[in-house]
C-alpha atoms as a PDB file:
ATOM      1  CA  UNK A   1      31.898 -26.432  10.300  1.00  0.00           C
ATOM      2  CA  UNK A   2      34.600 -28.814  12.007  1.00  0.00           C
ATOM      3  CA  UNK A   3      36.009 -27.459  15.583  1.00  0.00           C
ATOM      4  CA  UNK A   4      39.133 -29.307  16.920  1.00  0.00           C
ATOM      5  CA  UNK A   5      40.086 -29.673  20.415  1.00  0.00           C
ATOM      6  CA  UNK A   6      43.541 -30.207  21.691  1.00  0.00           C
ATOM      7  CA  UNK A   7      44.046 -31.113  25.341  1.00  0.00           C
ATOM      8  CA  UNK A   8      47.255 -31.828  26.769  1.00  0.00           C
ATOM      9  CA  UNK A   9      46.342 -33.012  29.918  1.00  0.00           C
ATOM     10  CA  UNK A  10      47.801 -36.228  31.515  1.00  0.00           C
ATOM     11  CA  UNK A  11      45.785 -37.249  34.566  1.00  0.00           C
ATOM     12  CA  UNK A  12      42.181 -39.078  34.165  1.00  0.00           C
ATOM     13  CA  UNK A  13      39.600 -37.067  34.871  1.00  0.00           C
ATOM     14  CA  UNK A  14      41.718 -33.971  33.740  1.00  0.00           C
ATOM     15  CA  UNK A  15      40.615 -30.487  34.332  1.00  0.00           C
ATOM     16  CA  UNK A  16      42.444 -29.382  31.262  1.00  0.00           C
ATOM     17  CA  UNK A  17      39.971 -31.752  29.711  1.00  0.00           C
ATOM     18  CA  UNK A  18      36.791 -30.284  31.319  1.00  0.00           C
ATOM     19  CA  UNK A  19      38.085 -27.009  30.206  1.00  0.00           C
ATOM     20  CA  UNK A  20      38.446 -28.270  26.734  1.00  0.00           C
ATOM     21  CA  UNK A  21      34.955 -30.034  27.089  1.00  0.00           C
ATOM     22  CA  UNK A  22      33.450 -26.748  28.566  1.00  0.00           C
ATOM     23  CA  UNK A  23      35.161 -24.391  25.801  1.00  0.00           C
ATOM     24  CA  UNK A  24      33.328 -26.476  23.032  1.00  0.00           C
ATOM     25  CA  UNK A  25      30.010 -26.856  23.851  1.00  0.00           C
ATOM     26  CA  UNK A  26      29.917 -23.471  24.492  1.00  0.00           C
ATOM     27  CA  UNK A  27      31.429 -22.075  20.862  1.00  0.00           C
ATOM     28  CA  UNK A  28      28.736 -25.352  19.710  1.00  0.00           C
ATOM     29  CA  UNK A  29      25.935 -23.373  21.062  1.00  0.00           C
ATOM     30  CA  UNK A  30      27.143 -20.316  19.388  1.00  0.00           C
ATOM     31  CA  UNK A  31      28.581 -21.884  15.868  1.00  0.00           C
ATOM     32  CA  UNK A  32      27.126 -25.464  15.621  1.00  0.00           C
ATOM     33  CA  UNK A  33      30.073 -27.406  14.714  1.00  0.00           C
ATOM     34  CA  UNK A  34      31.301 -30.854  14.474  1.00  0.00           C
ATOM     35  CA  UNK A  35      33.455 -31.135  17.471  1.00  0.00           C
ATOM     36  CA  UNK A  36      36.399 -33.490  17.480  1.00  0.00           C
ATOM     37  CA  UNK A  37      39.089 -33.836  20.431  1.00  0.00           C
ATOM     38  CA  UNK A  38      42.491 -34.684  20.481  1.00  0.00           C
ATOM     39  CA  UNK A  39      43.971 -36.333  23.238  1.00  0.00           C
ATOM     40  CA  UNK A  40      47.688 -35.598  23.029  1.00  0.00           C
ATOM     41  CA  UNK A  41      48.692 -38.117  26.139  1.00  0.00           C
ATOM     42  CA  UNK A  42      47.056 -41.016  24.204  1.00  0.00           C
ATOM     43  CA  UNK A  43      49.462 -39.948  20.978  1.00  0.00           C
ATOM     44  CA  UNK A  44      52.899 -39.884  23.676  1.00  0.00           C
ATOM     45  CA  UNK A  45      54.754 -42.372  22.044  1.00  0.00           C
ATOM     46  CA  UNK A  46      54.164 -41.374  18.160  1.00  0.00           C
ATOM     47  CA  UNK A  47      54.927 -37.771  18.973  1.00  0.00           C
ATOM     48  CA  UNK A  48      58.372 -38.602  20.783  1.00  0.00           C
ATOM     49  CA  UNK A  49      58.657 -40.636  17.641  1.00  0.00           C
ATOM     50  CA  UNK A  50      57.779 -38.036  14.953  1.00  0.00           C
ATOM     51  CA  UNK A  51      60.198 -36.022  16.666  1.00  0.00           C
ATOM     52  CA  UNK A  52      62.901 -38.633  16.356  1.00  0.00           C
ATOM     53  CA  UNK A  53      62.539 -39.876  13.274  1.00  0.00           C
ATOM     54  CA  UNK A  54      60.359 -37.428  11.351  1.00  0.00           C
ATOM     55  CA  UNK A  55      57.714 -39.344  10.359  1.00  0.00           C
ATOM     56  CA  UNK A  56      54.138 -39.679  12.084  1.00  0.00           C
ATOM     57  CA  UNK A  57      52.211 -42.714  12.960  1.00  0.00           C
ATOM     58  CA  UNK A  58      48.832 -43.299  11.803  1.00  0.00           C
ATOM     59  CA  UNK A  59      46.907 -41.699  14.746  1.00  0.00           C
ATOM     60  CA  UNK A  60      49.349 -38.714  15.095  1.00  0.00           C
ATOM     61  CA  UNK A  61      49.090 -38.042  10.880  1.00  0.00           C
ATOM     62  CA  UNK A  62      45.324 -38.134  11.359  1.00  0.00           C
ATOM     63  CA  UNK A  63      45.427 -35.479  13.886  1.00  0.00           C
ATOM     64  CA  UNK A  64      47.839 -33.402  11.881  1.00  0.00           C
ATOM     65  CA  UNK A  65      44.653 -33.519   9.420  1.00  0.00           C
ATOM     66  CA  UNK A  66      41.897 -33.076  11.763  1.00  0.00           C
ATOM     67  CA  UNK A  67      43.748 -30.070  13.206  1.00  0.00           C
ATOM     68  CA  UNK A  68      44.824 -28.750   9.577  1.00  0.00           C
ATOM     69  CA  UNK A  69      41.003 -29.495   8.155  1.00  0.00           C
ATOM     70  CA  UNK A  70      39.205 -27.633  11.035  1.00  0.00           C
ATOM     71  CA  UNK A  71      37.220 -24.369  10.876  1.00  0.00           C
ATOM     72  CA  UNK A  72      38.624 -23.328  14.176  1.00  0.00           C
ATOM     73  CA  UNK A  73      41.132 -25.148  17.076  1.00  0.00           C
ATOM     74  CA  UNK A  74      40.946 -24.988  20.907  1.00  0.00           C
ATOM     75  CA  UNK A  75      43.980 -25.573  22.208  1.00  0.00           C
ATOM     76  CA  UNK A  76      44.402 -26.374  25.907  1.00  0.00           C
ATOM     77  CA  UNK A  77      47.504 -27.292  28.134  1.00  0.00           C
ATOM     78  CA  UNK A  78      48.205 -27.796  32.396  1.00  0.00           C
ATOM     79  CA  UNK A  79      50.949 -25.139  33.104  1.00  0.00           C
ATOM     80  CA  UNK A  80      54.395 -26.704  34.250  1.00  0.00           C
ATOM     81  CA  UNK A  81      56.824 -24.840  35.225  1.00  0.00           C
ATOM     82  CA  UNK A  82      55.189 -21.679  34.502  1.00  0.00           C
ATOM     83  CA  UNK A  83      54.380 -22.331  31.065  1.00  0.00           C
ATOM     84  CA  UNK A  84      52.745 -24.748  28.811  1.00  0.00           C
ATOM     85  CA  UNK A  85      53.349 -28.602  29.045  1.00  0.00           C
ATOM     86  CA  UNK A  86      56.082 -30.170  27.296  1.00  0.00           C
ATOM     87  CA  UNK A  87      53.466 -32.666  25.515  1.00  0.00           C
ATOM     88  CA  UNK A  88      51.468 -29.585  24.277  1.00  0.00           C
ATOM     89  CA  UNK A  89      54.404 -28.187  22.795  1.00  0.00           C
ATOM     90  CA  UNK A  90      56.178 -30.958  21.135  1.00  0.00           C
ATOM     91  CA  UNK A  91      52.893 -31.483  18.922  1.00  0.00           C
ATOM     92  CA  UNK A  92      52.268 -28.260  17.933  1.00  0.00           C
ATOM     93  CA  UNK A  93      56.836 -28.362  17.212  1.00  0.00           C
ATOM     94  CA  UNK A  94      55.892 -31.478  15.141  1.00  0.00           C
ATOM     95  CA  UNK A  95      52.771 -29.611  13.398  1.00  0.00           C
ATOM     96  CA  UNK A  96      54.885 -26.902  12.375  1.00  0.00           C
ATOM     97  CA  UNK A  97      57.517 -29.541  10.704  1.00  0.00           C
ATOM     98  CA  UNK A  98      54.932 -31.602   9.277  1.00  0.00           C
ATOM     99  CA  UNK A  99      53.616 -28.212   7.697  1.00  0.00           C
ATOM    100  CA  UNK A 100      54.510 -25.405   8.404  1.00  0.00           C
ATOM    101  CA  UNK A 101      51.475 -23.616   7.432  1.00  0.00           C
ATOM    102  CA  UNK A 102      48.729 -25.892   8.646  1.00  0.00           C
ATOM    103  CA  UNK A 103      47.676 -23.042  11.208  1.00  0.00           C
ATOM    104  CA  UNK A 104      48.221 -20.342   9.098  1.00  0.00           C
ATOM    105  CA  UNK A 105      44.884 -18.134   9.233  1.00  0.00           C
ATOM    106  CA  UNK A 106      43.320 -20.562  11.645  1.00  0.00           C
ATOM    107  CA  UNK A 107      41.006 -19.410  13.995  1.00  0.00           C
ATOM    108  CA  UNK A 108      42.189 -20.568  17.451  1.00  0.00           C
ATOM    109  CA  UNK A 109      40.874 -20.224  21.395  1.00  0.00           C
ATOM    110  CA  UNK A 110      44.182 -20.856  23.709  1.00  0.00           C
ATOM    111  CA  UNK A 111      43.564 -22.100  27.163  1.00  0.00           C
ATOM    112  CA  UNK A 112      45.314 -23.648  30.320  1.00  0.00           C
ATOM    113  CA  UNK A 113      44.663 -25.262  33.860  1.00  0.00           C
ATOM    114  CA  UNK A 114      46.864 -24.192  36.666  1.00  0.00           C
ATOM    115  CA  UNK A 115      46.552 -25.065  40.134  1.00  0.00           C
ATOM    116  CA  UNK A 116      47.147 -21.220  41.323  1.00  0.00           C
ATOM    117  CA  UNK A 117      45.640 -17.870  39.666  1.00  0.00           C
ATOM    118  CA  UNK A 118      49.778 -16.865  39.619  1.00  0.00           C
ATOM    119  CA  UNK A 119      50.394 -18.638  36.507  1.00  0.00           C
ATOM    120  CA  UNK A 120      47.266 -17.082  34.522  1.00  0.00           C
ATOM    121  CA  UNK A 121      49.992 -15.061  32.415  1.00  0.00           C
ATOM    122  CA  UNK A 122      51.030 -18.114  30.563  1.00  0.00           C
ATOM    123  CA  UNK A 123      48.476 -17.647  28.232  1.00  0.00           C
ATOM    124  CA  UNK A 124      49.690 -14.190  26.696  1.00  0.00           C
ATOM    125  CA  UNK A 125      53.390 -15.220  27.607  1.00  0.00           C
ATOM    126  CA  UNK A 126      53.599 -18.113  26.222  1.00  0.00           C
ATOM    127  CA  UNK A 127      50.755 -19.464  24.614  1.00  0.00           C
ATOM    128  CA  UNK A 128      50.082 -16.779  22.622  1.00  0.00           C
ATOM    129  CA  UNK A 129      53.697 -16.096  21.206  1.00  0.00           C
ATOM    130  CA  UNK A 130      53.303 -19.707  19.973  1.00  0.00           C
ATOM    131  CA  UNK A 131      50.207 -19.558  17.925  1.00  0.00           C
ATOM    132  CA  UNK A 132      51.479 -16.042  16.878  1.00  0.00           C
ATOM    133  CA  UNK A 133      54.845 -17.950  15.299  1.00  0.00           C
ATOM    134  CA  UNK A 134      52.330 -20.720  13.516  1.00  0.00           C
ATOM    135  CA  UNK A 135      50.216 -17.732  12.049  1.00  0.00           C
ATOM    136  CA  UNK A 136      47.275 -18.437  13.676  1.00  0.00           C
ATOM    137  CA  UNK A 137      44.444 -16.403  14.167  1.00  0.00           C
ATOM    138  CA  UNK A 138      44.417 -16.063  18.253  1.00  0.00           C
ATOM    139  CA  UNK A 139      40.993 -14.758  19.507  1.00  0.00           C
ATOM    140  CA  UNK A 140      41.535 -12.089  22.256  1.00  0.00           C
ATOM    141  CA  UNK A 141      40.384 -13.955  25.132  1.00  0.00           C
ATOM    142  CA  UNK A 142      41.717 -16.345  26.197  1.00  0.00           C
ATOM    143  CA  UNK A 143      40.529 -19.008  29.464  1.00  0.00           C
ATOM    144  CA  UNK A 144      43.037 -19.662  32.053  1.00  0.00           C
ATOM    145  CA  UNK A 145      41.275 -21.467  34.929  1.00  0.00           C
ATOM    146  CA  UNK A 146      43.027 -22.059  38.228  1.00  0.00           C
ATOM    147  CA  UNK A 147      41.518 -24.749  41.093  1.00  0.00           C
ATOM    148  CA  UNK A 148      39.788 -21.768  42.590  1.00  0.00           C
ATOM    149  CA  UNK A 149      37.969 -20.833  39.838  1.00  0.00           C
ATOM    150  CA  UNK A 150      36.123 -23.961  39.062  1.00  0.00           C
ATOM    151  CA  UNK A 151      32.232 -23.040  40.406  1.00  0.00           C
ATOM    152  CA  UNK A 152      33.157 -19.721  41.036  1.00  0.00           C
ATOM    153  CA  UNK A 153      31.744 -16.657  39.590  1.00  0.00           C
ATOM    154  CA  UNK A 154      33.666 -15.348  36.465  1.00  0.00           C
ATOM    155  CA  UNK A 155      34.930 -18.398  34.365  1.00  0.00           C
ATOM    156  CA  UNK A 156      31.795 -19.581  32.974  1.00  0.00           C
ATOM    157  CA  UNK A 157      31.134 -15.575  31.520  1.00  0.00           C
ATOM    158  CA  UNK A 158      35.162 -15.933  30.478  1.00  0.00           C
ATOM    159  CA  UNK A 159      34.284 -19.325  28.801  1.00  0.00           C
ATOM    160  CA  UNK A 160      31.212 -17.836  26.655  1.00  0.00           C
ATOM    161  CA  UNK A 161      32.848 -14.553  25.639  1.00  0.00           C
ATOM    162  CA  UNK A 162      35.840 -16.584  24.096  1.00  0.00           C
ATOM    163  CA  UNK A 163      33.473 -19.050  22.741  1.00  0.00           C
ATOM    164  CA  UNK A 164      31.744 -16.364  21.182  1.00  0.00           C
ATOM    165  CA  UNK A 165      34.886 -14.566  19.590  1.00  0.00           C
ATOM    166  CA  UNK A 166      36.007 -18.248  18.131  1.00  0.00           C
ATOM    167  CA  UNK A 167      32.442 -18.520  16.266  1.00  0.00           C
ATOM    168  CA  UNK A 168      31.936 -15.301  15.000  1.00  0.00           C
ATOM    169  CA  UNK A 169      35.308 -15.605  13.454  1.00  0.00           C
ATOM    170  CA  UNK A 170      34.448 -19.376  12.265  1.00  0.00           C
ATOM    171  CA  UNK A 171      31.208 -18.216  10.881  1.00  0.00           C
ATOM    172  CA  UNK A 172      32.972 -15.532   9.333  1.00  0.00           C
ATOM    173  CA  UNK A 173      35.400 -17.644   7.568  1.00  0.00           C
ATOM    174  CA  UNK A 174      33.086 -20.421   6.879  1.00  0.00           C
ATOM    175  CA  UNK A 175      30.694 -17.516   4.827  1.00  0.00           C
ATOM    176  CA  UNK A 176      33.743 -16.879   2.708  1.00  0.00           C
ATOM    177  CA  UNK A 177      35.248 -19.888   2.007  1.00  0.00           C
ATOM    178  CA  UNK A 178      32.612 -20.040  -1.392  1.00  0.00           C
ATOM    179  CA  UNK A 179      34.392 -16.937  -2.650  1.00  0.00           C
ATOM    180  CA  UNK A 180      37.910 -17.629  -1.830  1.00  0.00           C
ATOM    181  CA  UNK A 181      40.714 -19.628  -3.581  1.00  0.00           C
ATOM    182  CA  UNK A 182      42.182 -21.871  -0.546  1.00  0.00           C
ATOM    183  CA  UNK A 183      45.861 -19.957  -0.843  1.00  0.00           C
ATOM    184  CA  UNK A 184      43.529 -16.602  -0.266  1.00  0.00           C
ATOM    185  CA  UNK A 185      44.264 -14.739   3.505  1.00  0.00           C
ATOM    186  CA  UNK A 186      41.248 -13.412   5.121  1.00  0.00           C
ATOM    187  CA  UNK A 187      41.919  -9.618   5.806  1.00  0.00           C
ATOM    188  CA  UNK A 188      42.737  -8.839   8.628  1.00  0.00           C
ATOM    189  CA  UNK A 189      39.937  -5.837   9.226  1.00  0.00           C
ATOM    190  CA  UNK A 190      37.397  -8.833   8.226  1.00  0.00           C
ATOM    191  CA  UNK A 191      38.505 -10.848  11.011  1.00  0.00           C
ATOM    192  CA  UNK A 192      38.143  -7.854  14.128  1.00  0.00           C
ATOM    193  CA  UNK A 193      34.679  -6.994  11.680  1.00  0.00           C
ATOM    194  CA  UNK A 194      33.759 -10.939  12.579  1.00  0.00           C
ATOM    195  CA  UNK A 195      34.549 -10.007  16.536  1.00  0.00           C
ATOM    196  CA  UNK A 196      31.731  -7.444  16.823  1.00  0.00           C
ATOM    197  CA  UNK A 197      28.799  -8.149  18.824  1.00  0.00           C
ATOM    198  CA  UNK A 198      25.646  -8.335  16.593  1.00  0.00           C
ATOM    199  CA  UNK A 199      23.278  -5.385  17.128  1.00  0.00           C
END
């Protein structure tokens, strides 16, 4: 299986990225998965262009295909202004005109850094709206982590049950994909079956 990683964050070392990095290994653990990350400041200047012009470079067309090839997406932004980052949106804008239905049915894990718990609504009031409009598949948690929470009690058990809901639904879609045409939509009461702990 093939789990992509977008992180939108802009500083170097980024906590969006040690989210990101932290939100993969642990759906690896669970779903063993070639991971691949997108870093959307290093693709700046070919998304302002795609936007522009309408046509992506060669690094931003190869991570339309990464993203529209994977089993499953984690998608992470910093909040600004009490939402996500104008970066993070602008890709996912130039996604959806590149193809509109390159998330449709896609398992994906939404998460975002913030500097104060306040802003930990962005993900259902924002993020999620977004991935609802691409028709992806949004797992139910989702992993907002402020600068308080990093080493304290209650992200890393966050992290691993929305790790957990992103592979069960990966492994659930990877089992079918040998029975299904490609155009074929995974019902919906398969996907919450996938959710369910085992046991």
């Amino acid at each position: 299986m093939k789990l992509v990683v977008v992180s939108a964050g802009l500083s170097v070392p980024s906590s969006t990225r040690l989210l990101a990095d932290r939100l993969a290994a642990a759906v690896d653990r669970q779903a063993p998965a070639d991971v691949q990350v997108i870093e959307l400041r290093e693709l700046a200047v070919e998304i302002a262009h795609h936007l522009t012009n309408g046509f992506p470079g060669r690094a931003l067309s190869a991570a339309f295909d990464a993203v529209t090839r994977a089993d499953g997406l984690i998608a992470v932004t910093p909040v600004f202004s009490a939402s996500y980052s104008g970066l993070f949106k602008s890709f996912f804008d130039a996604l959806g005109g590149h193809d509109k239905d390159a998330l449709a049915g896609k398992p994906v894990l939404i998460a975002a850094t913030g500097g104060t718990a306040r802003h930990s609504l962005v993900l259902d009031h924002a993020l999620r709206p977004l991935f609802a409009y691409l028709k992806a598949v949004v797992v139910p948690t989702g992993v907002y982590a402020a600068s308080e929470d990093w080493g304290a009690e209650g992200l890393p058990e966050r992290i691993e049950r929305a790790a957990g809901e992103l592979a069960a639904l990966m492994r659930g879609l990877s089992a079918a994909k040998p029975v299904r045409d490609e155009f074929d939509a995974v019902p919906f009461a398969e996907q919450l079956a996938a959710l369910r702990p085992a046991g």
